[in-house]
N, C-alpha and C. Protein backbone atom coordinates (compact mmCIF):
# COMPACT_ATOMS: atom_id res chain seq x y z
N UNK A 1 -40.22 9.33 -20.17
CA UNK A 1 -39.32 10.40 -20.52
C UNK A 1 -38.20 10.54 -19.49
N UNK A 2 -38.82 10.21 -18.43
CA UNK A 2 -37.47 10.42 -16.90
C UNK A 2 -36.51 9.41 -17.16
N UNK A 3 -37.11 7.96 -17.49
CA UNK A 3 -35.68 7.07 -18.03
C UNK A 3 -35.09 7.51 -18.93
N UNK A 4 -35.80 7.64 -20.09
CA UNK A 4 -34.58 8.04 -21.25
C UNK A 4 -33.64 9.02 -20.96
N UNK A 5 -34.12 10.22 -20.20
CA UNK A 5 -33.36 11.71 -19.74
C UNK A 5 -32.28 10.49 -18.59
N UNK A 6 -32.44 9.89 -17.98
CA UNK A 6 -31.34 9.00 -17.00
C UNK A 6 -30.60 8.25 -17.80
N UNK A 7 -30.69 7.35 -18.36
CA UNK A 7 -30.03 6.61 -19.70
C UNK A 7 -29.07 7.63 -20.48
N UNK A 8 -29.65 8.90 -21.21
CA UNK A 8 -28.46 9.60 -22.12
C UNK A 8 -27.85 10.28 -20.77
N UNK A 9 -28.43 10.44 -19.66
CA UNK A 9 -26.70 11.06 -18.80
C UNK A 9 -25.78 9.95 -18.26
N UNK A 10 -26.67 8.87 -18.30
CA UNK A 10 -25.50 7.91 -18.07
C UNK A 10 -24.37 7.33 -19.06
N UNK A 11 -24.94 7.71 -20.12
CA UNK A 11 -24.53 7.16 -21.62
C UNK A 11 -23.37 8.46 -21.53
N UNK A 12 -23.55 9.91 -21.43
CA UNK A 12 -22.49 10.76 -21.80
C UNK A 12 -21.55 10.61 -20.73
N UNK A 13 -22.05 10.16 -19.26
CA UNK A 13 -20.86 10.20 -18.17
C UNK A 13 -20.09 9.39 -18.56
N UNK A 14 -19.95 7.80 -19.13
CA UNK A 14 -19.88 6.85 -19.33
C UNK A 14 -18.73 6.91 -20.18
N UNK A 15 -19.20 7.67 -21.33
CA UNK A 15 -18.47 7.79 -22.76
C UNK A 15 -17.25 9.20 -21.85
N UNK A 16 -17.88 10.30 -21.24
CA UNK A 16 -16.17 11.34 -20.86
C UNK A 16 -15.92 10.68 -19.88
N UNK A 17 -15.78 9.75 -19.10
CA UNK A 17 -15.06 9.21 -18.56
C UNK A 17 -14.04 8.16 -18.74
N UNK A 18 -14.73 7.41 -19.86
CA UNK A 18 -14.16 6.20 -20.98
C UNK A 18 -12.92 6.72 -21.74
N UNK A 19 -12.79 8.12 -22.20
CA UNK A 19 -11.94 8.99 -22.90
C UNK A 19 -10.77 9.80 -21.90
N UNK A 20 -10.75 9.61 -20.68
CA UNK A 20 -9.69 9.87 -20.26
C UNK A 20 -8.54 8.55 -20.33
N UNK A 21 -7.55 9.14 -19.79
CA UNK A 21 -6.20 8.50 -20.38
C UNK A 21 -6.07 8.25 -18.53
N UNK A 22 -5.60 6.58 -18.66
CA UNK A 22 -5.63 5.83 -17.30
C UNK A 22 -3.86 6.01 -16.76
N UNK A 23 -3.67 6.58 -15.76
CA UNK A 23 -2.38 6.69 -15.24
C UNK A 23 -1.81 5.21 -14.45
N UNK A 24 -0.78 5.12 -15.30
CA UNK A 24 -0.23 3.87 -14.65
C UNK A 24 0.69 3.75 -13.37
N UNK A 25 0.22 3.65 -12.50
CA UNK A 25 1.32 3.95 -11.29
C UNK A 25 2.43 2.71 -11.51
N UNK A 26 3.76 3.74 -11.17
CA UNK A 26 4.58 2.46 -11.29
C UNK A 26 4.58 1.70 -9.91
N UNK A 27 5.48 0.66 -9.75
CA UNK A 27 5.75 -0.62 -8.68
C UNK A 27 6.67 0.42 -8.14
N UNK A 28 6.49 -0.14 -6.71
CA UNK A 28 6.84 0.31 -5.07
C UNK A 28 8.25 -0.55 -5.19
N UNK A 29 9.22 0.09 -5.15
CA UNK A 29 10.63 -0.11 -4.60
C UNK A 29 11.08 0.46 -3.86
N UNK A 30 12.25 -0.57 -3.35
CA UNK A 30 13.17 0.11 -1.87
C UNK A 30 14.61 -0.11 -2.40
N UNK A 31 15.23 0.61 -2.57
CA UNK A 31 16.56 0.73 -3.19
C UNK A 31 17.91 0.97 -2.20
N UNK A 32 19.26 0.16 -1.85
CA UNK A 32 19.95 -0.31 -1.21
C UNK A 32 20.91 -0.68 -1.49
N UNK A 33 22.14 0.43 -1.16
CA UNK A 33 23.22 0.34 -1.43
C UNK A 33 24.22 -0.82 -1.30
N UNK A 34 25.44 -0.76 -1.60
CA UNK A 34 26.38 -1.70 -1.23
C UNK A 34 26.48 -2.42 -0.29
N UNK A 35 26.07 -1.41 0.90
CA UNK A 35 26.63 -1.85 1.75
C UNK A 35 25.36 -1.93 3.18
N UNK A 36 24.12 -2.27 2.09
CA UNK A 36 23.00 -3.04 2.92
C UNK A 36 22.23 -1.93 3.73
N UNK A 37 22.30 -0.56 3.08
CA UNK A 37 21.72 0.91 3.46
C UNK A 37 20.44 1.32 2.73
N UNK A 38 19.38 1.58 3.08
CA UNK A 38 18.20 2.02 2.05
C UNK A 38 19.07 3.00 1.76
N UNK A 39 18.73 3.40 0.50
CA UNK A 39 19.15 4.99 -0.11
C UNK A 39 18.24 5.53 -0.92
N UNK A 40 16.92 4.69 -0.81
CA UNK A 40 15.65 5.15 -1.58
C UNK A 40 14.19 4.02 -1.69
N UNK A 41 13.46 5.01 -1.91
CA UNK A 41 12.38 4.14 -1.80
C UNK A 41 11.51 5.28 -2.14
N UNK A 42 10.37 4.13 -3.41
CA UNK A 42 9.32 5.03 -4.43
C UNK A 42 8.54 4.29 -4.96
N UNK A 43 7.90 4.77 -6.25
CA UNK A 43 7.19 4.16 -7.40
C UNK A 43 7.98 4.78 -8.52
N UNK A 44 8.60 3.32 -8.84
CA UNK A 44 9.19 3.33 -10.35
C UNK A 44 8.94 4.32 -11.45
N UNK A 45 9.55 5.50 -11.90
CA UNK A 45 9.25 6.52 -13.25
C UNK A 45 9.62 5.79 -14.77
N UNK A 46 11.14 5.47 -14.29
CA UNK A 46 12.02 5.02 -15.24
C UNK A 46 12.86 4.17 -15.01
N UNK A 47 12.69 2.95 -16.33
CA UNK A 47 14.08 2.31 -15.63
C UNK A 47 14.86 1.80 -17.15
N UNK A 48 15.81 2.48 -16.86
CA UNK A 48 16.77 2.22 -18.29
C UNK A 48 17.69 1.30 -18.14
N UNK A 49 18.52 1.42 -19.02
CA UNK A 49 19.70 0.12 -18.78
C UNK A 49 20.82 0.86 -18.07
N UNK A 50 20.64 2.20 -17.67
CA UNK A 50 22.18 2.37 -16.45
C UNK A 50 21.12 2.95 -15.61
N UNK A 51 19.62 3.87 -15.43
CA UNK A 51 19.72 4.65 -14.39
C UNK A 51 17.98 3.80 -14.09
N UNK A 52 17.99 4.30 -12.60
CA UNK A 52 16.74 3.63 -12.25
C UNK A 52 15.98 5.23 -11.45
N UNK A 53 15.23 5.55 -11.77
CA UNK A 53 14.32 6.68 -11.12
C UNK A 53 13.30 6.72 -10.37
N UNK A 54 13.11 7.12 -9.16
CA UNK A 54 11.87 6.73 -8.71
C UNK A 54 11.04 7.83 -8.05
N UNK A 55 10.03 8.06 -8.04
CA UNK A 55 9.60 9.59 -7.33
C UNK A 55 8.67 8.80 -5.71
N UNK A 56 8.61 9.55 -4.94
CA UNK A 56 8.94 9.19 -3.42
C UNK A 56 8.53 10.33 -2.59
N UNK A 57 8.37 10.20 -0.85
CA UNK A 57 8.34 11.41 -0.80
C UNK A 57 9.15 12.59 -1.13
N UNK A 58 10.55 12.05 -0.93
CA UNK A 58 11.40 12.97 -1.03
C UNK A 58 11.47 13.49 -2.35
N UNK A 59 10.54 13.19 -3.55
CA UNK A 59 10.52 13.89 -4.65
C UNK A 59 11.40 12.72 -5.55
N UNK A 60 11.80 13.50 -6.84
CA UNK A 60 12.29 12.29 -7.68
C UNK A 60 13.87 11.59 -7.49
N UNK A 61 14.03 10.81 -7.61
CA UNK A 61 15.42 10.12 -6.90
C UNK A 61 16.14 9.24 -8.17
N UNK A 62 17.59 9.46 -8.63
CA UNK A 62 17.99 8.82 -9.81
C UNK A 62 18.98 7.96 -9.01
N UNK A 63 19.17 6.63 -9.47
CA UNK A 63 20.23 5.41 -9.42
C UNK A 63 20.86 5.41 -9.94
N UNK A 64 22.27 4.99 -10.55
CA UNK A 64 23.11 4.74 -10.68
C UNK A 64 23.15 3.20 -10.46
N UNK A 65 23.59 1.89 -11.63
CA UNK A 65 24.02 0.71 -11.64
C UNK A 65 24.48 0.73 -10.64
N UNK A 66 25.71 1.28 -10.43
CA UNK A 66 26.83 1.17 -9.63
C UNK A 66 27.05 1.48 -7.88
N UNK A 67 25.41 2.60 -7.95
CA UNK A 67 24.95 2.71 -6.80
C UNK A 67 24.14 1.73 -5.67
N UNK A 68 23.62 0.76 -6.92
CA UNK A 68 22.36 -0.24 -6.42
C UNK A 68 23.62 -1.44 -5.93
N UNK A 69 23.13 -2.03 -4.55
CA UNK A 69 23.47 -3.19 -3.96
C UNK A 69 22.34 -4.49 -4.36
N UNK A 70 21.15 -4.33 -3.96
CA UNK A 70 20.02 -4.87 -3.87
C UNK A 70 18.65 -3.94 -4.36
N UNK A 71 17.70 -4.44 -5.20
CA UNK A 71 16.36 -3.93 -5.02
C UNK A 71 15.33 -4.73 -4.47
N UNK A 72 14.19 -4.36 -3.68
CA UNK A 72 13.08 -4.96 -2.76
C UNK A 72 12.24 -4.30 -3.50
N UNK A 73 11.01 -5.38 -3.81
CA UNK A 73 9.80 -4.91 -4.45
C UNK A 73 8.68 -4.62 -2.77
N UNK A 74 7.37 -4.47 -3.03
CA UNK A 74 6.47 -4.15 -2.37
C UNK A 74 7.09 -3.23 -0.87
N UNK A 75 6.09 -2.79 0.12
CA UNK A 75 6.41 -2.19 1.51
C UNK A 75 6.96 -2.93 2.27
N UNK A 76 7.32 -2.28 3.41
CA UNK A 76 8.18 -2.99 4.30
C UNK A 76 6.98 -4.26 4.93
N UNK A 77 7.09 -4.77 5.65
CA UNK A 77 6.29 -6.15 6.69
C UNK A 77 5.66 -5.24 7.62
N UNK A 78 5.98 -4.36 8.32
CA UNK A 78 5.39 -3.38 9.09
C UNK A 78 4.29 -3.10 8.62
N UNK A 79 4.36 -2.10 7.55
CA UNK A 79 3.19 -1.25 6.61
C UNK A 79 2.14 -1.93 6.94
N UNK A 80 2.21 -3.36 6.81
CA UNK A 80 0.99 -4.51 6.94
C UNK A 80 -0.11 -4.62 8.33
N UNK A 81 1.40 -4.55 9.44
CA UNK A 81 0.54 -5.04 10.49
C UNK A 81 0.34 -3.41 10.93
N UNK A 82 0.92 -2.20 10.52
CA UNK A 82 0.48 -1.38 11.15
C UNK A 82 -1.16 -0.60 10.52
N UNK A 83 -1.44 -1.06 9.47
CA UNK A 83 -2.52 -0.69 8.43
C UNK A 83 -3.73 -1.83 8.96
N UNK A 84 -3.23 -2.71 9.37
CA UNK A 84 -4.15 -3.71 9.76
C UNK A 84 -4.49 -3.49 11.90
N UNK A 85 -3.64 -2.99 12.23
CA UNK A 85 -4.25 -2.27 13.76
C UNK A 85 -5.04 -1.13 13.65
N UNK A 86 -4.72 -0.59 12.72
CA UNK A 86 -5.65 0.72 12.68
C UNK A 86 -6.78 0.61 12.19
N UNK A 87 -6.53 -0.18 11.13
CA UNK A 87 -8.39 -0.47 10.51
C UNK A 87 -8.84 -1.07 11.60
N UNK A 88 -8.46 -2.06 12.29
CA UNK A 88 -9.34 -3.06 13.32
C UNK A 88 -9.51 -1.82 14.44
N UNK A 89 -8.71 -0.92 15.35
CA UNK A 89 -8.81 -0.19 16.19
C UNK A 89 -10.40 0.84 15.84
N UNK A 90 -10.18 1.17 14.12
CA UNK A 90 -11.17 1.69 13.88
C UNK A 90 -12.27 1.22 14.01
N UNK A 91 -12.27 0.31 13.72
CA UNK A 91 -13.71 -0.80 13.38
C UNK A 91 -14.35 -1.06 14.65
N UNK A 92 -13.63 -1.81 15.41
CA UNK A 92 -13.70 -2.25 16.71
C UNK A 92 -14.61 -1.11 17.72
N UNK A 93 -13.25 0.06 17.88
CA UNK A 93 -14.17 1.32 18.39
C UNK A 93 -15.16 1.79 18.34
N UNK A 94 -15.59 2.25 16.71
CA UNK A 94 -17.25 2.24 16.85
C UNK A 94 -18.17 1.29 17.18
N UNK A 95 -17.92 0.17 16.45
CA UNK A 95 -18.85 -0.83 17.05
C UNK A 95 -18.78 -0.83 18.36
N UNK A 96 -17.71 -1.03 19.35
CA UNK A 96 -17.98 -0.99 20.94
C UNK A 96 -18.50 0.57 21.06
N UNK A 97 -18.66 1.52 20.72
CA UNK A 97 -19.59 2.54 20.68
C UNK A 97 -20.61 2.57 20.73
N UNK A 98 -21.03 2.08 19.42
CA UNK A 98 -22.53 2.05 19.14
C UNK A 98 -22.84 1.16 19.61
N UNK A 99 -22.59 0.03 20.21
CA UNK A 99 -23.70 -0.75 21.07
C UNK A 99 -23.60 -0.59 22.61
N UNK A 100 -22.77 0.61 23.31
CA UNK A 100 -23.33 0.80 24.93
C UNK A 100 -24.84 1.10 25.10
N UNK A 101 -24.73 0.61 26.35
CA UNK A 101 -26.17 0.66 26.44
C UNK A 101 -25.50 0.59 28.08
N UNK A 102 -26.31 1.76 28.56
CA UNK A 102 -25.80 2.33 29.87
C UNK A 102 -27.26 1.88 31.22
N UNK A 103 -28.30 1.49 30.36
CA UNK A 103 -29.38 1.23 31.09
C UNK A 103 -29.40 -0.73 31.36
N UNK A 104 -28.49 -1.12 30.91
CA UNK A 104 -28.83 -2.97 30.65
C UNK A 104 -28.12 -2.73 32.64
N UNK A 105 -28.89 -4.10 32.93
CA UNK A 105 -28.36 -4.26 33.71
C UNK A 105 -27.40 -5.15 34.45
N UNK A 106 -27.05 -6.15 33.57
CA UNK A 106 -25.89 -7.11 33.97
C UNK A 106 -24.26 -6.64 33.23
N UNK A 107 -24.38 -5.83 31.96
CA UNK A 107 -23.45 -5.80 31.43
C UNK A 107 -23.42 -3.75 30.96
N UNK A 108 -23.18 -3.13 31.53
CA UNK A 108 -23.77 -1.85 31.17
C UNK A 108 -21.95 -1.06 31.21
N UNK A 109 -21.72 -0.26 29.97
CA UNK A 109 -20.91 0.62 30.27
C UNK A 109 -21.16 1.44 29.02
N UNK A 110 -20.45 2.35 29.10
CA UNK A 110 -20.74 3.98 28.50
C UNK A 110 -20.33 3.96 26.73
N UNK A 111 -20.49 4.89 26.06
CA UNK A 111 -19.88 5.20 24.97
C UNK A 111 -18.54 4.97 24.78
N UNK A 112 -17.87 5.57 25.84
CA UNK A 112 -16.48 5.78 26.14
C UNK A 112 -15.69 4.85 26.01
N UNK A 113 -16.21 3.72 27.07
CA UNK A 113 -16.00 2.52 27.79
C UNK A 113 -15.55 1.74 26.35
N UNK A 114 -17.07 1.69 25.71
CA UNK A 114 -17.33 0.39 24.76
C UNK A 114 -16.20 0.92 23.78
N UNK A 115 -15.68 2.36 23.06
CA UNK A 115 -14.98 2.42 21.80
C UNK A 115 -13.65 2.18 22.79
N UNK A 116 -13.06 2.69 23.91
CA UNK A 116 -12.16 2.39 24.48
C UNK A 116 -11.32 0.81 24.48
N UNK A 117 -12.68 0.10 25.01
CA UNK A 117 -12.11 -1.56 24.89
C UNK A 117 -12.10 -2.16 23.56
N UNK A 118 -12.97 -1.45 22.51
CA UNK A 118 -13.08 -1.60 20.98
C UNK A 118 -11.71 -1.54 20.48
N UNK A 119 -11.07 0.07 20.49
CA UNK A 119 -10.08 0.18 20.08
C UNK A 119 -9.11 -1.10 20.47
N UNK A 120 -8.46 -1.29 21.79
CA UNK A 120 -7.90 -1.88 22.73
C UNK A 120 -7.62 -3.44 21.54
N UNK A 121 -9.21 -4.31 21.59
CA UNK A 121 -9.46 -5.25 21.08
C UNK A 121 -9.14 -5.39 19.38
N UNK A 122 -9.22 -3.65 18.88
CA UNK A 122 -9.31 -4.02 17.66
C UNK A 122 -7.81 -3.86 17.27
N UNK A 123 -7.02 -2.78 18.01
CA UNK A 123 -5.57 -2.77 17.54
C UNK A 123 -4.80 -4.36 17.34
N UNK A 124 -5.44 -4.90 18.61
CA UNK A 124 -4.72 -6.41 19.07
C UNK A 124 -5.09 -7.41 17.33
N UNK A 125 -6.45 -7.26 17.24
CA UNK A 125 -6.92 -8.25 16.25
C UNK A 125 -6.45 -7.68 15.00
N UNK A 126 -6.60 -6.65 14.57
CA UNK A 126 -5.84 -6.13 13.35
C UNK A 126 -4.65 -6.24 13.65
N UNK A 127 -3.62 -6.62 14.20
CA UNK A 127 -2.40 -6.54 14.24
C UNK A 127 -2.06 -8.04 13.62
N UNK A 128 -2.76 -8.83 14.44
CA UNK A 128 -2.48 -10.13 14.21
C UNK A 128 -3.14 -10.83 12.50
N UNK A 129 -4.27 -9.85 11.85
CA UNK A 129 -4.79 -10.17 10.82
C UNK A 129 -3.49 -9.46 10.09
N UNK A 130 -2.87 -8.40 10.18
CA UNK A 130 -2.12 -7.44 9.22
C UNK A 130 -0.57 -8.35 9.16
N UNK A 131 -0.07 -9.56 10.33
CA UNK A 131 0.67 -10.40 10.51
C UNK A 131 0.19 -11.59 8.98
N UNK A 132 -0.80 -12.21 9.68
CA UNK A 132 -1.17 -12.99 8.67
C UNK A 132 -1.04 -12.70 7.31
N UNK A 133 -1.53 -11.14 6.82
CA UNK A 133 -1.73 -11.00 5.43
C UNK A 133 -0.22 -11.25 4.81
N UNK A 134 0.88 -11.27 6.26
CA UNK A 134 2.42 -11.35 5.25
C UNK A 134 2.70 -12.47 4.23
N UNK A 135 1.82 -13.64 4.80
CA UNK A 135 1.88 -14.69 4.10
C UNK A 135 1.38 -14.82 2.27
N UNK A 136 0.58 -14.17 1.86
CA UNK A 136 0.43 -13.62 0.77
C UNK A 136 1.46 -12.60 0.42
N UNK A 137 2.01 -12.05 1.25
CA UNK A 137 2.81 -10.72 0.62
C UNK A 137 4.14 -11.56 -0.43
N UNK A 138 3.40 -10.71 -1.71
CA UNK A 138 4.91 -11.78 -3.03
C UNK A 138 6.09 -10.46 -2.65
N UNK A 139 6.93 -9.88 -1.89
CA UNK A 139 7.60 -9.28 -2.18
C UNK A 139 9.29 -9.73 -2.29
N UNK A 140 9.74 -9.31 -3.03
CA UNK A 140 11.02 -9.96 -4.11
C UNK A 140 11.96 -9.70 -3.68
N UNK A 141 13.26 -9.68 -4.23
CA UNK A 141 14.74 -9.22 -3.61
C UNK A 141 15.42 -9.30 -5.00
N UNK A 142 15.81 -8.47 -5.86
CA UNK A 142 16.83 -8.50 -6.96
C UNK A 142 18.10 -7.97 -5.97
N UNK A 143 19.12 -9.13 -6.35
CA UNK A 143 20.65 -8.34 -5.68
C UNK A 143 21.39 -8.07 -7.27
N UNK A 144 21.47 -6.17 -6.86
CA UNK A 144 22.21 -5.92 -8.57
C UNK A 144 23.61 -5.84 -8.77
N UNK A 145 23.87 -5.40 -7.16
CA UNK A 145 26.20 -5.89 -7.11
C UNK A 145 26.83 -4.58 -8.32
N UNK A 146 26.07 -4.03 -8.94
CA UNK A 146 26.70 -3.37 -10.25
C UNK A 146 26.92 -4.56 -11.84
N UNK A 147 26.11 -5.61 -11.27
CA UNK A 147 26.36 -7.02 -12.58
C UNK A 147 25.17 -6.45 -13.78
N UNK A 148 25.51 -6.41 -14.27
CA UNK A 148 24.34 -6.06 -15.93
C UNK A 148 23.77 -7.22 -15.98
N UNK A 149 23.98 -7.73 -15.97
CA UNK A 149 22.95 -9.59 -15.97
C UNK A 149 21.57 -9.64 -14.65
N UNK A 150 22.52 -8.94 -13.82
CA UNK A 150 21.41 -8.92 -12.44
C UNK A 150 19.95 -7.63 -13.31
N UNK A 151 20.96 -6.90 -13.61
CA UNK A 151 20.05 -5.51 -13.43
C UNK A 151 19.32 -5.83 -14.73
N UNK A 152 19.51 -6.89 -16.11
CA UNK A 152 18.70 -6.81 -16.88
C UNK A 152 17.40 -8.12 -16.69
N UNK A 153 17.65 -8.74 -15.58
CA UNK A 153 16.64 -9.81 -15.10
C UNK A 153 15.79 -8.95 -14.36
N UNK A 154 16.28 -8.13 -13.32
CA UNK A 154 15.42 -7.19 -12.95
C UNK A 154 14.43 -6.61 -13.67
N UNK A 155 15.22 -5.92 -14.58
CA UNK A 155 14.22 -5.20 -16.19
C UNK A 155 13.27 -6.12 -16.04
N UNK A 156 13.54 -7.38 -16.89
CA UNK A 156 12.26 -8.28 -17.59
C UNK A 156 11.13 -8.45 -16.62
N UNK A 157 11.57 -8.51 -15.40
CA UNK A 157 10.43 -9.17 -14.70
C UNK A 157 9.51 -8.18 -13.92
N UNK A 158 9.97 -6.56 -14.76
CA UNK A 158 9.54 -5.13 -14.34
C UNK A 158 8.95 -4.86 -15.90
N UNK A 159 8.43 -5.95 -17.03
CA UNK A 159 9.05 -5.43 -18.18
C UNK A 159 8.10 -4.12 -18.70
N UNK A 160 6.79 -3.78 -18.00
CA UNK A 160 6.01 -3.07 -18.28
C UNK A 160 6.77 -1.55 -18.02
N UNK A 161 7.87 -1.02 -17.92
CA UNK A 161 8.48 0.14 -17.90
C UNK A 161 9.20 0.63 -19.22
């Protein structure tokens, strides 16, 4: 009786969760004027054939053809290696934490010690892993000049908007 009672709540979580409606986040752009200036940067709302929209921190942000120089897909190269020092700083730290051992006697230092040189070790190694991951990074460059030909190649290869 305890399985079946586990089975139908898994069966109803299953099914109201199945029935919500999946939010599509749009693609991460960096938007750049004429004259080689960010003037925005978001996740895609809208993108029509004159205006491009994107919401960001600064809230929602509209383009203008005529405004766009260039668009850049994905985050900056930074984002990478700085997301990748911090996870390793994290990682690193506790583990040199949790294994002091203040009683050994050839190699002995404190809590402190061990997340201290952890961090130290792990910023260094995540930095250099968050380097590496650039090599996978596909991020793009549409130059739009105000040309309708640019900005509708852009479209297609965004065509899910």
């Amino acid at each position: 009786m305890k399985n079946l009672m586990l089975i139908l709540a898994f069966l109803l979580v299953a099914a109201t969760y199945g029935q919500q409606k999946i939010k599509i986040k749009g693609e991460f752009v960096r938007v750049y004027n004429l004259h080689r200036k960010k003037i925005g940067k978001g996740n895609i709302l809208v993108l029509s054939d004159s205006v491009l929209q994107l919401k960001g921190n600064k809230g929602v942000q509209s383009f203008l053809i005529a405004e766009i120089g260039f668009i850049q897909t994905k985050k900056a190269p930074g984002n990478n290696v700085l997301i990748g020092a911090i996870s390793g700083a994290t990682v690193l730290a506790i583990a040199g934490g949790a294994s002091a051992d203040s009683s050994d006697s050839l190699l002995s230092y404190t809590t402190g010690e061990g997340a201290a040189v952890g961090a130290v070790l792990g910023v260094v190694s995540g930095a250099v892993l968050g380097t590496l991951s650039l090599i996978f990074k596909k991020s793009k460059v549409y130059p739009i000049k105000k040309d309708l030909s640019n900005w509708k190649t852009f479209k297609e290869d965004l065509g899910h908007f």
